[in-house]
C-alpha atoms as a PDB file:
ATOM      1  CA  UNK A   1     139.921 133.855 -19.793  1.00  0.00           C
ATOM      2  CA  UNK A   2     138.427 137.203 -18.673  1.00  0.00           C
ATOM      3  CA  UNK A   3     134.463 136.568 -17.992  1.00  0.00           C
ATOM      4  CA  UNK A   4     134.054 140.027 -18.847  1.00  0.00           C
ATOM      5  CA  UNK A   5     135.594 140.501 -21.488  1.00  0.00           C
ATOM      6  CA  UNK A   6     133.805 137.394 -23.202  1.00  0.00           C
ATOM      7  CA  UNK A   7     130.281 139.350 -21.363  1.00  0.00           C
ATOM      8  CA  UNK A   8     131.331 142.147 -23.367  1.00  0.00           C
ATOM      9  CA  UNK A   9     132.036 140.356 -26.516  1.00  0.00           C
ATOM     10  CA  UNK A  10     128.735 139.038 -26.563  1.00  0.00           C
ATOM     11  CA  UNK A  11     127.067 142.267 -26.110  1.00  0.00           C
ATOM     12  CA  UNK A  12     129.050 144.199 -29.198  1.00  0.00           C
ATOM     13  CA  UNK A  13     128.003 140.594 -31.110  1.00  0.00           C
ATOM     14  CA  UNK A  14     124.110 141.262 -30.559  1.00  0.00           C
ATOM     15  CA  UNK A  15     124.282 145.235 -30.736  1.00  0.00           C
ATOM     16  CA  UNK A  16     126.408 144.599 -34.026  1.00  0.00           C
ATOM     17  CA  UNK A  17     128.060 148.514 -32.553  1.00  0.00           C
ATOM     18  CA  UNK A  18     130.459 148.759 -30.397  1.00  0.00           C
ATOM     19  CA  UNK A  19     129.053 152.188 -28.642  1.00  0.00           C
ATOM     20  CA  UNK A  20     125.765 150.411 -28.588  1.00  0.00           C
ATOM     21  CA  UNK A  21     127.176 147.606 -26.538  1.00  0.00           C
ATOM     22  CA  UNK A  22     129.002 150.050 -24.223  1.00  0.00           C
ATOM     23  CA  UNK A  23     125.375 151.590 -23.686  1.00  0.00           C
ATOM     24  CA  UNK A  24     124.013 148.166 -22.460  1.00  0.00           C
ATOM     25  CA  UNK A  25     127.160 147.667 -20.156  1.00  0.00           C
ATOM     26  CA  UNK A  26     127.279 151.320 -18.791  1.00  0.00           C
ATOM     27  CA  UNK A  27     131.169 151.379 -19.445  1.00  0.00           C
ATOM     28  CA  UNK A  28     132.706 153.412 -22.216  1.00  0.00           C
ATOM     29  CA  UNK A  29     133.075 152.605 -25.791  1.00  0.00           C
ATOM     30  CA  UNK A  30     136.748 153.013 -25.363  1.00  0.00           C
ATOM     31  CA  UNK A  31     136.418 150.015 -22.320  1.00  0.00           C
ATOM     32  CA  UNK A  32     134.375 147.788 -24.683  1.00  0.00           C
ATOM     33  CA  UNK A  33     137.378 148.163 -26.995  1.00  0.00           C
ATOM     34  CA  UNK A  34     140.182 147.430 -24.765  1.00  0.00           C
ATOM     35  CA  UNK A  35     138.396 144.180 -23.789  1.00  0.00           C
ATOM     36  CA  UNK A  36     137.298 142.871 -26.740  1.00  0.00           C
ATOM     37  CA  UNK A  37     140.967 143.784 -28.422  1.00  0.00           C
ATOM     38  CA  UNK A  38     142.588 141.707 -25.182  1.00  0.00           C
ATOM     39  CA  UNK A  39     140.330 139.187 -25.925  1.00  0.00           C
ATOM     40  CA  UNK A  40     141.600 138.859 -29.283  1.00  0.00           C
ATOM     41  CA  UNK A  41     144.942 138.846 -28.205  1.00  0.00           C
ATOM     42  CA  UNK A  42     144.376 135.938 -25.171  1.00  0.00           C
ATOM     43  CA  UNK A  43     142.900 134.029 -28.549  1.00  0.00           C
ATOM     44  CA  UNK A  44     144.875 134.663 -31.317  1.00  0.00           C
ATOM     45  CA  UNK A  45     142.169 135.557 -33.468  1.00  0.00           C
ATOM     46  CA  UNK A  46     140.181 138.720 -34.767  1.00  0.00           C
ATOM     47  CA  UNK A  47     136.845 138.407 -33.813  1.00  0.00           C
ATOM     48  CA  UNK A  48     135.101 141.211 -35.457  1.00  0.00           C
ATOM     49  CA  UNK A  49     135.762 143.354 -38.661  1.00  0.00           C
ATOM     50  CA  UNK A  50     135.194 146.833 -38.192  1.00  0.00           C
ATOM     51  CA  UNK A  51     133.095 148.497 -40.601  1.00  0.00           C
ATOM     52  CA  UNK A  52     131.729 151.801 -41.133  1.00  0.00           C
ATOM     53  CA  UNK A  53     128.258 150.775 -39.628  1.00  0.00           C
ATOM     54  CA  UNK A  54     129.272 148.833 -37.237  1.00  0.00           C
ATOM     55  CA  UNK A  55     131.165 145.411 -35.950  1.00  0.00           C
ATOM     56  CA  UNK A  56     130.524 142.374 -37.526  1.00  0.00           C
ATOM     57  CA  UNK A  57     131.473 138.547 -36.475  1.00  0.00           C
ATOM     58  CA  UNK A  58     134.091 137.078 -38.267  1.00  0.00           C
ATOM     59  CA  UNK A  59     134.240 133.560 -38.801  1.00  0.00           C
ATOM     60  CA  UNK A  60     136.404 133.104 -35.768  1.00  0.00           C
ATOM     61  CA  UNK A  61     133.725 135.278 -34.571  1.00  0.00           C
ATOM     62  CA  UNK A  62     131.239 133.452 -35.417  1.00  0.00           C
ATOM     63  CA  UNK A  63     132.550 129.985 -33.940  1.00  0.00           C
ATOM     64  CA  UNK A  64     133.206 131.549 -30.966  1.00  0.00           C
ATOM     65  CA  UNK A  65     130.024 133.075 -30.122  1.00  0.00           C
ATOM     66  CA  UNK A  66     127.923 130.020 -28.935  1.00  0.00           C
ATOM     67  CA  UNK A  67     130.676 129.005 -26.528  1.00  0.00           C
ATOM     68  CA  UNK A  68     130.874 132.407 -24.934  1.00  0.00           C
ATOM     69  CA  UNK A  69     127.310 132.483 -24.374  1.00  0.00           C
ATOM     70  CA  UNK A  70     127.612 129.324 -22.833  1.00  0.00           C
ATOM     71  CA  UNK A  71     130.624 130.369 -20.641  1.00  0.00           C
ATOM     72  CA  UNK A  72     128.299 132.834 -19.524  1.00  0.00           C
ATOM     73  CA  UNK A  73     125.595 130.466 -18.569  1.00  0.00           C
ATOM     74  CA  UNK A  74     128.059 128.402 -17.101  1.00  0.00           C
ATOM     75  CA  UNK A  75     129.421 131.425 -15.379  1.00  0.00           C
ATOM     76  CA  UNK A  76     126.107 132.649 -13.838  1.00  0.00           C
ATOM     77  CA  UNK A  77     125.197 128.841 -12.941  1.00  0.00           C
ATOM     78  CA  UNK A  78     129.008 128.799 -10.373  1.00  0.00           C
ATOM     79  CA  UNK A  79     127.825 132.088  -9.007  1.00  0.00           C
ATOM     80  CA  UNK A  80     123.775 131.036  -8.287  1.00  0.00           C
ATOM     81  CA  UNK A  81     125.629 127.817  -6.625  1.00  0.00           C
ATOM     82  CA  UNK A  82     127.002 130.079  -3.620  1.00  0.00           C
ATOM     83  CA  UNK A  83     124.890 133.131  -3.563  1.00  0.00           C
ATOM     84  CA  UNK A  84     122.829 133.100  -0.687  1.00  0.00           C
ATOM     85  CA  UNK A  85     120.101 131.520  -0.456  1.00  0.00           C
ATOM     86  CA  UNK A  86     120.239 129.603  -3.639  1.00  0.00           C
ATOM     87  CA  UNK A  87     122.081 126.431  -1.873  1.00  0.00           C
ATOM     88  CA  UNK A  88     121.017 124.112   0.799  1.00  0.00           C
ATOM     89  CA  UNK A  89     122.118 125.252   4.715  1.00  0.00           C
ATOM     90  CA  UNK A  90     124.925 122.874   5.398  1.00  0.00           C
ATOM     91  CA  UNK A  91     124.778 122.113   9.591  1.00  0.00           C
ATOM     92  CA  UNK A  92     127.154 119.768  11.264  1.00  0.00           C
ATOM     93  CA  UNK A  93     125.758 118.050  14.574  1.00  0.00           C
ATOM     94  CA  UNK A  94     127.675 114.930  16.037  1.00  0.00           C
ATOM     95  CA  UNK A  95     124.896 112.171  16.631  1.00  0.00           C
ATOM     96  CA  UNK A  96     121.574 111.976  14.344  1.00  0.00           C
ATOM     97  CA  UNK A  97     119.264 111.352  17.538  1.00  0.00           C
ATOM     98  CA  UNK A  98     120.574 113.794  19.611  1.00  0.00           C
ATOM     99  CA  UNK A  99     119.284 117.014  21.002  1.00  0.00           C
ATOM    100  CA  UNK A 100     120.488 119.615  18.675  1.00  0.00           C
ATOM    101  CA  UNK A 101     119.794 117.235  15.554  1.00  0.00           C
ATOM    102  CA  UNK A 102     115.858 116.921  16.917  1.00  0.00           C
ATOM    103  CA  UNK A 103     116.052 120.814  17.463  1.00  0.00           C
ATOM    104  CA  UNK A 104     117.005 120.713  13.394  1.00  0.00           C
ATOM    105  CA  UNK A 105     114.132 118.757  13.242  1.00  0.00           C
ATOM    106  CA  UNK A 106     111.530 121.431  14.597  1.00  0.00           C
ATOM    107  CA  UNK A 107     113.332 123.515  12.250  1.00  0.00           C
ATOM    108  CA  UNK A 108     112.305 122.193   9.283  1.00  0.00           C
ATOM    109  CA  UNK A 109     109.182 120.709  10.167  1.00  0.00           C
ATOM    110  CA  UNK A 110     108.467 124.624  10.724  1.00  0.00           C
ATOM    111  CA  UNK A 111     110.195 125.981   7.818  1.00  0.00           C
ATOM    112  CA  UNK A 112     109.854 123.473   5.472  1.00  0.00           C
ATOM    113  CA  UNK A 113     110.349 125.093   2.482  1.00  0.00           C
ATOM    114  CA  UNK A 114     114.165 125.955   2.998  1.00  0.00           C
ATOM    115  CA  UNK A 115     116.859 123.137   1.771  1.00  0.00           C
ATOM    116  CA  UNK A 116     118.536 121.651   4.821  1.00  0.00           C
ATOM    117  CA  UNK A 117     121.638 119.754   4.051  1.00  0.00           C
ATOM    118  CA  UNK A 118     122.416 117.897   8.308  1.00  0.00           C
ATOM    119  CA  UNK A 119     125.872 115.839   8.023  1.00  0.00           C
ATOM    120  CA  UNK A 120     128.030 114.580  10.676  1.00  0.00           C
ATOM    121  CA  UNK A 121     131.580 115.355  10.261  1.00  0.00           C
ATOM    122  CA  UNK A 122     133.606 112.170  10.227  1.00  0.00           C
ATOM    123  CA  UNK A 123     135.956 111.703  13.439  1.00  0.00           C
ATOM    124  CA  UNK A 124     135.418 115.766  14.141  1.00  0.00           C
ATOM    125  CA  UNK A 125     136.097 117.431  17.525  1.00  0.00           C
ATOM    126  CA  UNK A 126     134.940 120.756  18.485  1.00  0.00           C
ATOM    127  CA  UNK A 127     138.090 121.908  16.862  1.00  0.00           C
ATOM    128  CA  UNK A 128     138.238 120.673  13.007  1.00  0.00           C
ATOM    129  CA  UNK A 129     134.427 121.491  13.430  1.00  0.00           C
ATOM    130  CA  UNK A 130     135.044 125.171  14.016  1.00  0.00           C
ATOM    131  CA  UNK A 131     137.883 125.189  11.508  1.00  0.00           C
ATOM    132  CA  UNK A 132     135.051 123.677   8.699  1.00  0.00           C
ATOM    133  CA  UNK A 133     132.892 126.613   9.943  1.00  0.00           C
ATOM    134  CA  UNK A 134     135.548 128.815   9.447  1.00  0.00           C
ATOM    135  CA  UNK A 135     136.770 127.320   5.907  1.00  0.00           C
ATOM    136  CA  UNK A 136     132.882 127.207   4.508  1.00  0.00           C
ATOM    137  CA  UNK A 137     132.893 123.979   3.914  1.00  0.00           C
ATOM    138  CA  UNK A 138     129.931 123.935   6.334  1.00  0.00           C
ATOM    139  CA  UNK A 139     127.695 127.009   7.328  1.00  0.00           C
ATOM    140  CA  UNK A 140     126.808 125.780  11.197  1.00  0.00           C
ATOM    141  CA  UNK A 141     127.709 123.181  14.038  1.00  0.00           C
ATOM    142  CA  UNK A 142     126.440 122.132  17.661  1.00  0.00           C
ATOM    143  CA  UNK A 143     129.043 122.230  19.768  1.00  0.00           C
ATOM    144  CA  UNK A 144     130.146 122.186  23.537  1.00  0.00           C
ATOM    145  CA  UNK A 145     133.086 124.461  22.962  1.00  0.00           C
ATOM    146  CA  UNK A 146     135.864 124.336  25.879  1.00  0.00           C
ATOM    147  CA  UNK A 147     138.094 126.877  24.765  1.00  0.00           C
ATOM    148  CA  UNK A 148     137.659 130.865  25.642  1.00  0.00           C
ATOM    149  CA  UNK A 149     136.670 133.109  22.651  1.00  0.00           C
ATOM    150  CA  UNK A 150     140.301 134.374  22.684  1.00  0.00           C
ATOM    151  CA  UNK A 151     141.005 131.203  21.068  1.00  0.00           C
ATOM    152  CA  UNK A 152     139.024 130.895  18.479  1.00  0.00           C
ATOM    153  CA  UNK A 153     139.558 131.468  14.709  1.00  0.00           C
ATOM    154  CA  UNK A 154     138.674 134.938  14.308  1.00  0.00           C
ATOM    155  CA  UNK A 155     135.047 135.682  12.561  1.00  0.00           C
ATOM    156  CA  UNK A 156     133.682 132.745  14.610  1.00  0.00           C
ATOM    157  CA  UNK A 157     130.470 133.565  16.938  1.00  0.00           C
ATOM    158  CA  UNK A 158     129.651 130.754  19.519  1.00  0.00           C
ATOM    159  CA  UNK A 159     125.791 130.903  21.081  1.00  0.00           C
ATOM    160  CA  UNK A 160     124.995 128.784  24.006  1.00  0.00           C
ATOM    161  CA  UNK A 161     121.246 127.798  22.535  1.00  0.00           C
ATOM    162  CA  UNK A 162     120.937 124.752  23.594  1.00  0.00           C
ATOM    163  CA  UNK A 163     121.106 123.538  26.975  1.00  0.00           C
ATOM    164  CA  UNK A 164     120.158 119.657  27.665  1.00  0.00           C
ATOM    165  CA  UNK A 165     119.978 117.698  31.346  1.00  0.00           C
ATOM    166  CA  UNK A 166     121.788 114.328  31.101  1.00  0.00           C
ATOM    167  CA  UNK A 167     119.501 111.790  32.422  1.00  0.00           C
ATOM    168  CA  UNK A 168     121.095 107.957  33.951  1.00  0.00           C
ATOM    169  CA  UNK A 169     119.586 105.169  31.192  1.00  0.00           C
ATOM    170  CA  UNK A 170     119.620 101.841  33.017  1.00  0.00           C
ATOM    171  CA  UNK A 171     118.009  98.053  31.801  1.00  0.00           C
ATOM    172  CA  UNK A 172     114.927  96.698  34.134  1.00  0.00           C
ATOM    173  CA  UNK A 173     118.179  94.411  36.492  1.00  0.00           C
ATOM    174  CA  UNK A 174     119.863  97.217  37.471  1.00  0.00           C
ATOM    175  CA  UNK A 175     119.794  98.392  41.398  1.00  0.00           C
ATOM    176  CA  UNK A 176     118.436 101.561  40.392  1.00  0.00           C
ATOM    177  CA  UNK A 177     116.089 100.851  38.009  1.00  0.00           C
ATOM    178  CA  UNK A 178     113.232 101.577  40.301  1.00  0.00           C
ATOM    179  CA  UNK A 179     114.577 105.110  40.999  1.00  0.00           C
ATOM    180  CA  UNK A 180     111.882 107.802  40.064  1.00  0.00           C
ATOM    181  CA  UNK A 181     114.871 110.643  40.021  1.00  0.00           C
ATOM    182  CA  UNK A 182     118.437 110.248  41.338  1.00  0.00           C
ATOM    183  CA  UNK A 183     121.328 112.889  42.260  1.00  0.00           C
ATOM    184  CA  UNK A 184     124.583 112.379  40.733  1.00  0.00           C
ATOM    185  CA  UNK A 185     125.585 111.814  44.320  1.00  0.00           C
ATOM    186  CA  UNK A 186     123.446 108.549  43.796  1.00  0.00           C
ATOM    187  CA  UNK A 187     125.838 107.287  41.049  1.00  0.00           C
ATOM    188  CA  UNK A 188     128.673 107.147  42.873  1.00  0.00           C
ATOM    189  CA  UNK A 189     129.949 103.658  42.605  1.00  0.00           C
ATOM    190  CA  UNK A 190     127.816 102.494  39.729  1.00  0.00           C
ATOM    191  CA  UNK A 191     129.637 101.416  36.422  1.00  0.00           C
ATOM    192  CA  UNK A 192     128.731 104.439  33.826  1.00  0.00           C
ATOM    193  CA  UNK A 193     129.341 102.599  30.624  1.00  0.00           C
ATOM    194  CA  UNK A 194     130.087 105.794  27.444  1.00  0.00           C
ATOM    195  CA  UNK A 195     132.731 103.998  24.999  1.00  0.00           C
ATOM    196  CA  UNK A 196     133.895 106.046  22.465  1.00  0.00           C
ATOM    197  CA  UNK A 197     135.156 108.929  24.097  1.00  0.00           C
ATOM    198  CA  UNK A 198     138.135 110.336  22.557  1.00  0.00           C
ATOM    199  CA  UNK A 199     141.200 112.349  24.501  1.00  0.00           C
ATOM    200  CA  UNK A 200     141.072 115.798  22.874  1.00  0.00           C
ATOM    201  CA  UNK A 201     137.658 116.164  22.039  1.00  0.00           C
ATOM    202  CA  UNK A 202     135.194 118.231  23.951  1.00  0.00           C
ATOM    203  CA  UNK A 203     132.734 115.759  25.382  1.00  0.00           C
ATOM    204  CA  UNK A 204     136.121 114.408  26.969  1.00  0.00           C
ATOM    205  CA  UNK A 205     136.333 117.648  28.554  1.00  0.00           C
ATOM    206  CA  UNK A 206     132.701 117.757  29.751  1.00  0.00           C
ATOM    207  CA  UNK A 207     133.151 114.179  31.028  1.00  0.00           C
ATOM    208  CA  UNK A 208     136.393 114.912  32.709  1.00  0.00           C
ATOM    209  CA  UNK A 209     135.306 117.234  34.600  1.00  0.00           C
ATOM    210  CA  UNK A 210     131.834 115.743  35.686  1.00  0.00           C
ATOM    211  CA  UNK A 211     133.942 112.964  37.241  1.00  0.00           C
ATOM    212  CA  UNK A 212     136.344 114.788  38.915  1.00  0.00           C
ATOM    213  CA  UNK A 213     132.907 116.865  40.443  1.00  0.00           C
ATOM    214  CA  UNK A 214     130.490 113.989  41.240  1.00  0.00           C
ATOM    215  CA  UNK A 215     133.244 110.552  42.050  1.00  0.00           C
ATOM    216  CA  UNK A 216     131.827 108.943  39.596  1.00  0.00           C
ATOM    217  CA  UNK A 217     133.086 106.210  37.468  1.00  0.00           C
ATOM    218  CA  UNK A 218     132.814 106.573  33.715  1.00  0.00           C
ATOM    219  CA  UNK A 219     133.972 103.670  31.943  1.00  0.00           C
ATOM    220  CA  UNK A 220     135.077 104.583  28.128  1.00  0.00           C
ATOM    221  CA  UNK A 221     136.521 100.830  27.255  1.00  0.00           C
ATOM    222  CA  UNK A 222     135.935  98.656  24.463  1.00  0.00           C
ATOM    223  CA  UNK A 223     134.833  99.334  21.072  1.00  0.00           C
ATOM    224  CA  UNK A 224     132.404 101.736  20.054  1.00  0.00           C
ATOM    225  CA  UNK A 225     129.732  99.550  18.040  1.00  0.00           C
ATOM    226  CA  UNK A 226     127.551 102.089  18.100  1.00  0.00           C
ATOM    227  CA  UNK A 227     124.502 102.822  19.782  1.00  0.00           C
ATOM    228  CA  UNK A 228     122.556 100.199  19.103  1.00  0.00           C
ATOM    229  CA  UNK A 229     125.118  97.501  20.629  1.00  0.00           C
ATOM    230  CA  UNK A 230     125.237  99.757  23.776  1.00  0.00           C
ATOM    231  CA  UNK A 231     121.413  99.675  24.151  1.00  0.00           C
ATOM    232  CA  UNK A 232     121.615  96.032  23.834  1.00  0.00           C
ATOM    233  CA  UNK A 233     124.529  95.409  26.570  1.00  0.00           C
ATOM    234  CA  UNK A 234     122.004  98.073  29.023  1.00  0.00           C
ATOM    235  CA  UNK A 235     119.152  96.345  28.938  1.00  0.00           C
ATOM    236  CA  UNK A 236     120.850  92.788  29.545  1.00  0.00           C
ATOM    237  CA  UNK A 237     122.859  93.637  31.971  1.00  0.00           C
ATOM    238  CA  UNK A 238     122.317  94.001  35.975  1.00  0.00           C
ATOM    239  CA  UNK A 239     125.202  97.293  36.846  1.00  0.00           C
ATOM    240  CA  UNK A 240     125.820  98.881  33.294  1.00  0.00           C
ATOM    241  CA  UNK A 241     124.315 102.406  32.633  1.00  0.00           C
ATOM    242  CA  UNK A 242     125.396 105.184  30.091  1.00  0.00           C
ATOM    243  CA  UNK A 243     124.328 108.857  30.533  1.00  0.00           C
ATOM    244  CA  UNK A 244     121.660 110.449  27.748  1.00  0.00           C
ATOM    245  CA  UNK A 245     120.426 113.749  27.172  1.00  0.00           C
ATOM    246  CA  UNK A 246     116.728 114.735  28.230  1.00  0.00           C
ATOM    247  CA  UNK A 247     116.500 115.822  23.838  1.00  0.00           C
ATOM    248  CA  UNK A 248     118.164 112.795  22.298  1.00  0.00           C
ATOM    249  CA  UNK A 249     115.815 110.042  21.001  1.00  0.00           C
ATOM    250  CA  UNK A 250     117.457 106.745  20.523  1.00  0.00           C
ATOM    251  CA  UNK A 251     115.064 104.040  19.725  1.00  0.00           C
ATOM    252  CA  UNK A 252     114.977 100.202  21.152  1.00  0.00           C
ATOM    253  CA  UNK A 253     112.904  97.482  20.875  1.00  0.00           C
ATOM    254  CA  UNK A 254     109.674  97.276  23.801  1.00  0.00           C
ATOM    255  CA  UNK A 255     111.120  94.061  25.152  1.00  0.00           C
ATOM    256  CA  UNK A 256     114.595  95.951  26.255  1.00  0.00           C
ATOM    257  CA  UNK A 257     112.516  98.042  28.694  1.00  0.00           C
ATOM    258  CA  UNK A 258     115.340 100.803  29.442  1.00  0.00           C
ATOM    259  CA  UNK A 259     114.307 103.018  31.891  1.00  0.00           C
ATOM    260  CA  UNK A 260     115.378 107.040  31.658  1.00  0.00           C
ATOM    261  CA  UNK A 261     116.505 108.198  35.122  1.00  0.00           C
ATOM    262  CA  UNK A 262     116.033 112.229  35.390  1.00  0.00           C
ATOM    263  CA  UNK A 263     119.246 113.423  37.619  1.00  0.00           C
ATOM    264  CA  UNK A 264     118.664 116.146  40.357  1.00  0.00           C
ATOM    265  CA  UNK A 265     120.549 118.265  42.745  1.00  0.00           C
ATOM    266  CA  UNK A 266     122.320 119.106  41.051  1.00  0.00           C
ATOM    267  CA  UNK A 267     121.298 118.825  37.160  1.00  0.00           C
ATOM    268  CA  UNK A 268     124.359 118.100  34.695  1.00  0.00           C
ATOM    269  CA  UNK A 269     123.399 119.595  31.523  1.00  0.00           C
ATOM    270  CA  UNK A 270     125.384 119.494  28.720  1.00  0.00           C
ATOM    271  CA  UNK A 271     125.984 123.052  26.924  1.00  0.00           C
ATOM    272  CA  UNK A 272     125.348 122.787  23.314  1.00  0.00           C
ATOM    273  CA  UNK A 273     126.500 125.604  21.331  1.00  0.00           C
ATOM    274  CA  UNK A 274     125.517 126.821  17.828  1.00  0.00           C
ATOM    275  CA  UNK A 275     128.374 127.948  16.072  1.00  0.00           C
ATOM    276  CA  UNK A 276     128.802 130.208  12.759  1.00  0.00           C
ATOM    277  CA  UNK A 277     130.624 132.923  11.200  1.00  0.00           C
ATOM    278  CA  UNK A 278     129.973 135.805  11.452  1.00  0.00           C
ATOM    279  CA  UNK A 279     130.188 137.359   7.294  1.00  0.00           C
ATOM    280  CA  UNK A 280     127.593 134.486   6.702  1.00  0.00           C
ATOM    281  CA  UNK A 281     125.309 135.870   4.683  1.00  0.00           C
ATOM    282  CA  UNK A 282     123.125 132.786   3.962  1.00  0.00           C
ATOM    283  CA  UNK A 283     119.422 133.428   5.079  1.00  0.00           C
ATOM    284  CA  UNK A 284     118.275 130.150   6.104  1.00  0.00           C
ATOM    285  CA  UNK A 285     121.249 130.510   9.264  1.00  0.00           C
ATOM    286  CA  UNK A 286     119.662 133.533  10.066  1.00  0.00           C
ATOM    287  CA  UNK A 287     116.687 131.701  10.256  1.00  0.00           C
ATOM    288  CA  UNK A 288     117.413 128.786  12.063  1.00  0.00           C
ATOM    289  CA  UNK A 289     119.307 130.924  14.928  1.00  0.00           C
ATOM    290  CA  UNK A 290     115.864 132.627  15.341  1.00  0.00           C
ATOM    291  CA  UNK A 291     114.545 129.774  15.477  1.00  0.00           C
ATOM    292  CA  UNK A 292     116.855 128.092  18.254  1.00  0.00           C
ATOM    293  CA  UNK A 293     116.321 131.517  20.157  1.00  0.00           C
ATOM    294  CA  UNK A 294     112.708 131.520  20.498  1.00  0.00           C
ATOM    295  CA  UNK A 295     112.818 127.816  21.218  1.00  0.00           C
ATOM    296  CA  UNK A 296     115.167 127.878  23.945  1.00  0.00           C
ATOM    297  CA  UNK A 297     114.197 126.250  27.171  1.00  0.00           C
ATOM    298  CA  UNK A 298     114.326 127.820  30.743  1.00  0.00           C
ATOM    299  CA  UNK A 299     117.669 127.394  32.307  1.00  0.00           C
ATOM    300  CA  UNK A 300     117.552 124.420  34.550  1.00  0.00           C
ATOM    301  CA  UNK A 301     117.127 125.366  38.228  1.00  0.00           C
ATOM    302  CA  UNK A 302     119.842 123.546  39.778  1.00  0.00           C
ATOM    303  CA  UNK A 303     122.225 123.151  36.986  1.00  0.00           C
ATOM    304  CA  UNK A 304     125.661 121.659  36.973  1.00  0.00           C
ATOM    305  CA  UNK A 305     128.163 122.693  34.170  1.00  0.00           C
ATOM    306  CA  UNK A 306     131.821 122.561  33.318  1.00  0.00           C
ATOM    307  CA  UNK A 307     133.548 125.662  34.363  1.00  0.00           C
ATOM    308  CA  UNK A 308     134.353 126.445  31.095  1.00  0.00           C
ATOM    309  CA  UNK A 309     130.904 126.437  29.793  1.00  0.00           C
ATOM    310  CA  UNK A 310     129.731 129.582  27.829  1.00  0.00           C
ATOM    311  CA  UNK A 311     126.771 131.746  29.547  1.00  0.00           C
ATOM    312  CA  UNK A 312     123.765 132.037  28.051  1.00  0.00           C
ATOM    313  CA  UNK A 313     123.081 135.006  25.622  1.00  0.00           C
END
């Protein structure tokens, strides 16, 4: 059914003229016509008896008039839903305690009258992130992105923003627990426990290639229990470490007594990228990329980065 034609159907009902309701609508009375006449036809059903003073309802008419006004309601409700600004900013990030989610964080506790809607896309690489981006079904994601822009979906703008220096995490029996700062040099040797990381996906790139730099051993077997479990296994154990970033902020109880290791000479940071698209009209996104702008942290000194890794805008 034509929206406008049932819009224009309403207006001849409560002008009770047809050139009256063509005024309102700034068409032509010979427009208002031709839709309410297909409008019959789509129906079946004469909905107005023309008179010498005017149009009035039939009974068909009559019946149908509440539902069209409440098509229209309907109508403008579907539209509010998606115009900008009138729905919650929909950002994808992979973990809820790391970096870029605490950077959503500052967001909101600084703009906290705009509807943030964070969700973690189930089982999502960079690539059927982008692709959700791209499709709307989400208006923003953190990403470390190791393809060139060539490759990407076209319409989709990728922003280094958010740069964040891996640090060793190590329980109070490890040999290095007592280090004040270490170089990756250091960890040559040591077991670097990360399970859960994935072929195909981008923090397999990053971690592919920080190997193949540094000799290090990263050990990605066994089950991913999550988190928690991996905390637990650190802190009881005398050579198991995992790698966090300087922004993430797991929690674990006081008796595990974790230690965070800062990594110098060089720094590996990982390269978080905001990603969007570009006809994105929502104005929270515009926002919150001001936002992770004037937020953004020196470039470490001494970094170490994947050679793909975007520059910095």
């Amino acid at each position: 059914m034509d929206i406008e034609a049932v819009r224009t159907f309403v207006a001849v009902a409560d002008a009770g003229q047809f050139q009256e309701a063509a005024v309102d609508l700034r068409i032509t009375q010979q427009a208002v016509s031709k839709r309410v006449a297909n409008l019959e036809r789509d129906l079946g059903v004469t909905l107005f008896a023309r008179t010498a003073r005017g149009a009035r309802l039939t009974l068909d008419g009559q019946a149908f008039l509440p539902h069209a006004r409440e098509l229209l309601r309907a109508a403008e409700r579907a539209a509010a839903s998606v115009r900008p600004g009138e729905r919650a900013l929909r950002v994808d990030v992979l973990n809820r305690r790391i970096a870029p989610a605490m950077a959503l964080r500052d967001f909101y506790r600084a703009h906290p009258a705009i509807e943030l809607d964070v969700v973690t896309l189930s089982d999502a690489n960079a690539a059927t992130a982008i692709e959700a981006v791209r499709a709307g079904e989400i208006d923003a994601t953190f990403r470390a992105v190791p393809v060139p822009d060539r490759a990407l979906p076209d319409g989709i703008v990728v922003e280094r923003t958010l740069d964040d220096p891996l640090q060793l995490l190590v329980g109070p029996s490890h040999p290095l627990a007592a280090a004040r700062s270490l170089t990756p040099a250091d960890l040559a040797g040591h077991r670097i426990w990360i399970p859960g990381i994935r072929r195909g996906t981008e923090w397999a790139a990053y971690y592919d290639e920080l190997t193949a730099a540094f000799d290090l051993r990263i050990d990605a077997i066994g089950p991913n229990f999550g988190t928690e479990a991996l905390l637990d296994a650190i802190a009881d154990s005398t050579d198991l470490a995992t790698l966090v970033g300087t922004g993430d902020r797991y929690i674990w109880p006081a008796t595990h007594d974790l230690r965070r290791i800062p990594l110098h000479g060089p720094t590996p940071v990982y390269p978080h990228s905001f990603v969007r698209r570009a006809g994105n009209r929502h104005p929270s996104l515009t926002a919150l990329r001001r936002h992770l702008v004037s937020a953004r942290r020196a470039t470490v000194a001494e970094a170490w980065m994947p050679g793909w890794a975007r520059p910095r805008g």
